[in-house]
Protein backbone atom coordinates (compact mmCIF):
# COMPACT_ATOMS: atom_id res chain seq x y z
CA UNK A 1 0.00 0.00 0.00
CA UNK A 2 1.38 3.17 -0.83
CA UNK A 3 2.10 6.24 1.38
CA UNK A 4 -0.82 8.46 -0.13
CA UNK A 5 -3.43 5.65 -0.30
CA UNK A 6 -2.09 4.90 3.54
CA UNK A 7 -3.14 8.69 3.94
CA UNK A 8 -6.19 8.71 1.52
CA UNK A 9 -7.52 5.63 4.87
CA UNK A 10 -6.77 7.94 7.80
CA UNK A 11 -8.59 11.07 6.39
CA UNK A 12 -12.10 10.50 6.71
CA UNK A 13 -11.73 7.75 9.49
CA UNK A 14 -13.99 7.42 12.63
CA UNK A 15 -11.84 8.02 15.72
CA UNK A 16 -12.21 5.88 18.96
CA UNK A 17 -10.62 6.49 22.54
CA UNK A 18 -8.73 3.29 23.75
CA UNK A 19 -12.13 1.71 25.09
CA UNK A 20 -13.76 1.77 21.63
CA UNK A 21 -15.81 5.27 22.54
CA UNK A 22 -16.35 7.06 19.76
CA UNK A 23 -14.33 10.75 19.16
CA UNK A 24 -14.84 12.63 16.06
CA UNK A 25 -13.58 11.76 12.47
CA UNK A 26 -10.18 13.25 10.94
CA UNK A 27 -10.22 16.51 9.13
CA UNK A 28 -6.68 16.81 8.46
CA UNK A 29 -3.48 15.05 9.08
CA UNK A 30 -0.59 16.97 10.49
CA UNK A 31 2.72 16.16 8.84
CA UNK A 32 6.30 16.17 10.39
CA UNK A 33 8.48 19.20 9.26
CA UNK A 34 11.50 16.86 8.76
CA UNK A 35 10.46 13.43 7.92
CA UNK A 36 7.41 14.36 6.12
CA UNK A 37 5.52 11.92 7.94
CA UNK A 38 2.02 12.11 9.31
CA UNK A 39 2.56 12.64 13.88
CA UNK A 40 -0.80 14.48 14.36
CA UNK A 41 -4.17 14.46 13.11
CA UNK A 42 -7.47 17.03 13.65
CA UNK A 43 -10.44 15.76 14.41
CA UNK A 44 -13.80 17.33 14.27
CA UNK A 45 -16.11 16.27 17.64
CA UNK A 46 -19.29 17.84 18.86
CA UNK A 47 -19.69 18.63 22.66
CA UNK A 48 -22.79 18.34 24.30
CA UNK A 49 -23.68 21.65 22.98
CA UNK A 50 -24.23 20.81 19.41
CA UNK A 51 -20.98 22.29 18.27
CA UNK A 52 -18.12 21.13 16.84
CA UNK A 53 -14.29 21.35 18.17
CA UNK A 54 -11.15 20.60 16.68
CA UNK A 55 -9.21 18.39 18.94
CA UNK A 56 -5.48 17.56 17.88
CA UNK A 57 -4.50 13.65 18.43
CA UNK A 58 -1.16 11.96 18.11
CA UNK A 59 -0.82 9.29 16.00
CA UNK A 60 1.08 7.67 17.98
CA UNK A 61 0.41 4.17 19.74
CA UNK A 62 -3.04 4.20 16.94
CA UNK A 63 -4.21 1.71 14.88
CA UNK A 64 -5.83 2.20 11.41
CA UNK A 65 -8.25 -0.69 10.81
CA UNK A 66 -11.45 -0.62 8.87
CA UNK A 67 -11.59 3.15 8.94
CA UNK A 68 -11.52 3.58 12.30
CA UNK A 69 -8.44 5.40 14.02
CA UNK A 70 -8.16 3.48 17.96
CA UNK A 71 -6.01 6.04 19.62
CA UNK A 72 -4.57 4.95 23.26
CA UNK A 73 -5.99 7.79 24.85
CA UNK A 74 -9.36 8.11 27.00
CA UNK A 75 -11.98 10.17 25.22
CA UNK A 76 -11.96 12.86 28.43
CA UNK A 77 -7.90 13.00 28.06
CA UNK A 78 -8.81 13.96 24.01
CA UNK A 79 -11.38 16.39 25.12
CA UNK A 80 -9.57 18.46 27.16
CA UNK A 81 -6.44 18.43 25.10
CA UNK A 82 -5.08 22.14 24.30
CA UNK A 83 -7.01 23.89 21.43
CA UNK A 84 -3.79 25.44 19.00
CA UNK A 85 -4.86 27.40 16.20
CA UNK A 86 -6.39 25.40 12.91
CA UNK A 87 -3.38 26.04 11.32
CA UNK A 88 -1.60 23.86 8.49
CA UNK A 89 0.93 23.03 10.92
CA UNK A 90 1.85 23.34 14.89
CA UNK A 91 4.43 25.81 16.06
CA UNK A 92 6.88 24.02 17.99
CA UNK A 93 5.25 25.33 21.50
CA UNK A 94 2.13 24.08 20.61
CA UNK A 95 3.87 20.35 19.87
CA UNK A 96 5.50 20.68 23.24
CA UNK A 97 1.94 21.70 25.14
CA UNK A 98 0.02 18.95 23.54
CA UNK A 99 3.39 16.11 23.80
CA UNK A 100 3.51 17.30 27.88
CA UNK A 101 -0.65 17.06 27.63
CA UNK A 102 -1.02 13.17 26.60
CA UNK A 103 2.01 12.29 28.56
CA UNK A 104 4.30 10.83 25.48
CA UNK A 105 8.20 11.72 24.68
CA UNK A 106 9.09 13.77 21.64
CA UNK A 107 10.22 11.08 19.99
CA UNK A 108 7.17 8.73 20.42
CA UNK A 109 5.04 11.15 18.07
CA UNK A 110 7.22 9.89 15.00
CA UNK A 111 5.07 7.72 13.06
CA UNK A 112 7.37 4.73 13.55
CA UNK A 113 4.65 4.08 16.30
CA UNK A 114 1.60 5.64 13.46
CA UNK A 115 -1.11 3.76 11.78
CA UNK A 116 0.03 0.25 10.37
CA UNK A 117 -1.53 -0.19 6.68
CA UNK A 118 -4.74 -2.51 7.64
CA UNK A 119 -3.95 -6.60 6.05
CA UNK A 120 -4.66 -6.68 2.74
């Protein structure tokens, strides 16, 4: 499977918390400034109020299967994560905020822990 039809799956996909709950679905994928490689995504979720947020997820420790994006993260944990601009990409502060927010090392947001291609 090829990198763009591997990104082609994750836009689009129905996010889940790591108890199967479901999130939002992902509006855009955030790509590293050096490698390229997808480490974030956006995901659009409505609150209780209907309205819809923008919550920013790292991709890593997910899984891609079926269309749906499991992320290792509780649903209240994705909630309340740090709102940064809607911007193409994230300022290195906002990285920082949101790595220091879920709790994982700089390096774990490299997508050698992203989305494995589902079996074919």
């Amino acid at each position: 499977m090829t990198t763009q039809q591997r990104l082609e799956q994750l836009l689009d996909a129905v996010v889940v918390d790591a108890v199967g709950a479901r999130v939002g679905e992902v509006v855009q994928i955030l790509l590293d400034n050096i490698s390229g490689r997808p480490t974030w995504v956006r995901v659009a979720a409505r609150t209780l109020r209907p309205r819809l947020i923008l919550i920013t997820v790292p991709l890593a420790g997910a899984a891609l299967e079926a269309g749906e994006l499991r992320v290792p993260h509780p649903r209240a944990l994705l909630k309340a994560a740090p709102r940064p601009a809607a911007e193409e990409e994230l300022s290195p502060q906002d990285e920082r905020t949101l790595i220091a927010h879920y709790g994982i090392s700089p390096a774990d947001d490299d997508l050698a822990a992203a989305p494995a291609p589902p079996p074919a």
